[in-house]
Protein backbone atom coordinates (compact mmCIF):
# COMPACT_ATOMS: atom_id res chain seq x y z
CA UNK A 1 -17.68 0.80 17.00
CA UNK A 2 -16.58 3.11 13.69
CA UNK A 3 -18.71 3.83 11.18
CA UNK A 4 -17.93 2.53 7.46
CA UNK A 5 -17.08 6.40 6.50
CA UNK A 6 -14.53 6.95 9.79
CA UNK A 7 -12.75 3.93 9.09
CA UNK A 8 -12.44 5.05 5.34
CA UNK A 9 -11.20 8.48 6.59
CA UNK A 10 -8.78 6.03 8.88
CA UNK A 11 -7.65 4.07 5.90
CA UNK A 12 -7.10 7.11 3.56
CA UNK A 13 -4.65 8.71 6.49
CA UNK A 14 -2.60 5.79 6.67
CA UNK A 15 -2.24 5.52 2.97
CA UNK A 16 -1.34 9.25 2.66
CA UNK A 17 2.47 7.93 2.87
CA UNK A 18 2.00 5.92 -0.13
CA UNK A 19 2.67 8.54 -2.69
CA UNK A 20 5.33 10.52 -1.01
CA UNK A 21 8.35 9.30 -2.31
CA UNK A 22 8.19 11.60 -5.16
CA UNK A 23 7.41 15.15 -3.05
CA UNK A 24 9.61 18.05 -2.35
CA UNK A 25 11.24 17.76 0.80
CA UNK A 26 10.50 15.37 3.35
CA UNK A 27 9.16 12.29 0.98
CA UNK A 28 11.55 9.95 1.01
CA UNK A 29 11.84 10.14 4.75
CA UNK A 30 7.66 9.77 4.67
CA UNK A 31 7.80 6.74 2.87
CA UNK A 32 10.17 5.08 5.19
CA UNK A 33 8.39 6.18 8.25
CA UNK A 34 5.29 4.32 6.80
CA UNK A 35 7.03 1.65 5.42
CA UNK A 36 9.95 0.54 7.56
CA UNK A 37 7.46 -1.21 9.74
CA UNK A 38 10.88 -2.37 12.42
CA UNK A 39 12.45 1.32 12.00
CA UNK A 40 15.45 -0.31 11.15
CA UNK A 41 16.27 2.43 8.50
CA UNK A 42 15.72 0.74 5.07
CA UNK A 43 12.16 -1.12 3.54
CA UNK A 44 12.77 -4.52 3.24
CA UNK A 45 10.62 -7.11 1.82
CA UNK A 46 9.33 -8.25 5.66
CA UNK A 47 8.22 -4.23 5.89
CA UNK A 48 6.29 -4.72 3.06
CA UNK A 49 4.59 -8.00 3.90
CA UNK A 50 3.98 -6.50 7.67
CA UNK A 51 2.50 -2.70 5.85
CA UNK A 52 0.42 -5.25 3.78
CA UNK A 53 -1.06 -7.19 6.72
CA UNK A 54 -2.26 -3.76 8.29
CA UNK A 55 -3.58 -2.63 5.29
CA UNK A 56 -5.45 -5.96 5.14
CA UNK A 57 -6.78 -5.62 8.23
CA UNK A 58 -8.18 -2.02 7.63
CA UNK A 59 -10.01 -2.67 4.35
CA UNK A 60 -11.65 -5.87 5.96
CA UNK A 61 -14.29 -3.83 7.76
CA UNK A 62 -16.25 -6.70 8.66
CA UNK A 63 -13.28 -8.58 10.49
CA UNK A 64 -13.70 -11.80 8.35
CA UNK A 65 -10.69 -12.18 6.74
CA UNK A 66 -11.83 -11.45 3.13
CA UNK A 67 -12.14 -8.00 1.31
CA UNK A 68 -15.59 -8.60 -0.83
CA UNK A 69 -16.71 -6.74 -3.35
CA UNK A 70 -17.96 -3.99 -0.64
CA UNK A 71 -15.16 -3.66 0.67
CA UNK A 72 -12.89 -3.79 -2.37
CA UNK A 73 -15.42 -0.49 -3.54
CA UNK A 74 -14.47 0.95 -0.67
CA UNK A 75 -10.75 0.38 -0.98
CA UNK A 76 -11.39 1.69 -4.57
CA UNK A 77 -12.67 4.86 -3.59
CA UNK A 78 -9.85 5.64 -0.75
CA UNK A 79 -7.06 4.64 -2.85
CA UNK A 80 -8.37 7.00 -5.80
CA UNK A 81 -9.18 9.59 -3.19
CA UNK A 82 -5.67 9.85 -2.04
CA UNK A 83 -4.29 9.82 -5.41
CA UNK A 84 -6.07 12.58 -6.22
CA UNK A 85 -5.52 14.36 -2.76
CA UNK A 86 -1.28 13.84 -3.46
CA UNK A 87 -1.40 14.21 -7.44
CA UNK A 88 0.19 17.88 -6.74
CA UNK A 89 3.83 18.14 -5.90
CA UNK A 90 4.56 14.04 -6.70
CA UNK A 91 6.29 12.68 -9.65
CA UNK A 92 5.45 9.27 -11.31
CA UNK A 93 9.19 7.54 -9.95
CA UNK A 94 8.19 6.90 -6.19
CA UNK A 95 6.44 3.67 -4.75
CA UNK A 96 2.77 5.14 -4.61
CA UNK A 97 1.53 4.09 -7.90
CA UNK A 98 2.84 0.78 -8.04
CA UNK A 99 2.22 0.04 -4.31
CA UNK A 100 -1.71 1.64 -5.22
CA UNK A 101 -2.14 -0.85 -8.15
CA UNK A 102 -0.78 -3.49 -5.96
CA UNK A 103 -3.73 -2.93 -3.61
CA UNK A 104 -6.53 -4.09 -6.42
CA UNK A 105 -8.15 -7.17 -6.56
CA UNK A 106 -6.52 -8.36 -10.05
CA UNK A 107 -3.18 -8.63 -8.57
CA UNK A 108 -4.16 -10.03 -5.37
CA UNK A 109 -7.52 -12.64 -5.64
CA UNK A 110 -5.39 -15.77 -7.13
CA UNK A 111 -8.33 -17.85 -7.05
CA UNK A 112 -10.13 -15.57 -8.66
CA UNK A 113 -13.50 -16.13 -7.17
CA UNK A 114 -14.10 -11.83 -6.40
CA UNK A 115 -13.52 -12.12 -2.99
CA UNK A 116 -9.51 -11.37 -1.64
CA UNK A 117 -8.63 -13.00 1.59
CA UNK A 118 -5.44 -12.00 3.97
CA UNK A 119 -3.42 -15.08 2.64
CA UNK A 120 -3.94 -14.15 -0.93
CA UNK A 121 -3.34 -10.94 -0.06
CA UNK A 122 0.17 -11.65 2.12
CA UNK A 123 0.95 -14.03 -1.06
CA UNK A 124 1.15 -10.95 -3.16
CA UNK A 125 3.80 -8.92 -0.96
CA UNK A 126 6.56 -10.85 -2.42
CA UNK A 127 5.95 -10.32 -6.19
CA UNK A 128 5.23 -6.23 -4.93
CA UNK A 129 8.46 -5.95 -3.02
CA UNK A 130 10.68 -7.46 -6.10
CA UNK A 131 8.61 -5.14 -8.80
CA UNK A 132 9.41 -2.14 -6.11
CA UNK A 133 13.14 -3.33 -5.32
CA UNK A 134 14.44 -2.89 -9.15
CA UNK A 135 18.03 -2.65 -8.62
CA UNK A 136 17.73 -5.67 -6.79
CA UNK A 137 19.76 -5.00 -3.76
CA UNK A 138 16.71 -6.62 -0.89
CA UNK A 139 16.21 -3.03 0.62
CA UNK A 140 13.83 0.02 -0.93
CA UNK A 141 16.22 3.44 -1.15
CA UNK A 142 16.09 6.37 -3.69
CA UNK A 143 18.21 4.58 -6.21
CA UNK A 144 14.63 2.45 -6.72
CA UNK A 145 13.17 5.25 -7.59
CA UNK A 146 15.08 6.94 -9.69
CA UNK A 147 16.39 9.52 -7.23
């Protein structure tokens, strides 16, 4: 069984694609090999909701379907860990910092009770994928972006 630190260091590599949009070279091709979950060649809103559930599932280090208040510290600290590990070379256009706020427990716990379970957490990938799509077209490209 992993340790609560190894799956953090699991968790932080698979968010490391979450700012890249933004960096030199290779970015946008980064984000869309994290994000186009089919490998269809674009993000739709179904990659999104599928990136979500896996991103669920590796915060919820206890398997029970809820990130609590332990667990929502330790998303806390990865997230702001990779931000800080990609802050050089990325602009402010690209996915990561919405798709990063998107991850906290104010835009996901619609109950509000502290505790964030997978549905509420699925029930947010909508409302992230339409704030992320802003030209409106059903499919993330540069042109989102700003690029």
């Amino acid at each position: 069984m992993l340790s609560i630190k190894s799956l953090a260091v699991t968790a932080a590599l698979a968010l490391a694609g979450t700012t890249a949009l933004a960096q030199q070279g290779g970015g946008m091709a980064h984000f869309m090999e994290e994000w186009d979950m089919n490998r269809d060649g674009q993000v739709t809103a179904d990659d999104i909701a599928a990136r979500r559930v896996d991103l669920f599932a590796m915060f919820d280090l206890n398997g029970d379907n809820t990130i609590d208040a332990e667990e929502q510290a330790n998303m806390a600290s990865t997230i702001a860990g990779q931000e800080e590990n990609n802050r050089e070379g990325h602009g402010t256009n690209g996915p990561g910092p919405r798709i990063h706020a998107a991850m906290v427990p104010a835009y996901n716990d619609a109950n509000g009770d502290g505790n964030v379970t997978a549905e509420e957490f699925a029930a947010a990938s909508p409302r992230l994928f339409a704030e992320l799509d802003s030209n409106g077209d059903g499919m993330l490209n540069r042109a989102d972006f700003g690029h």
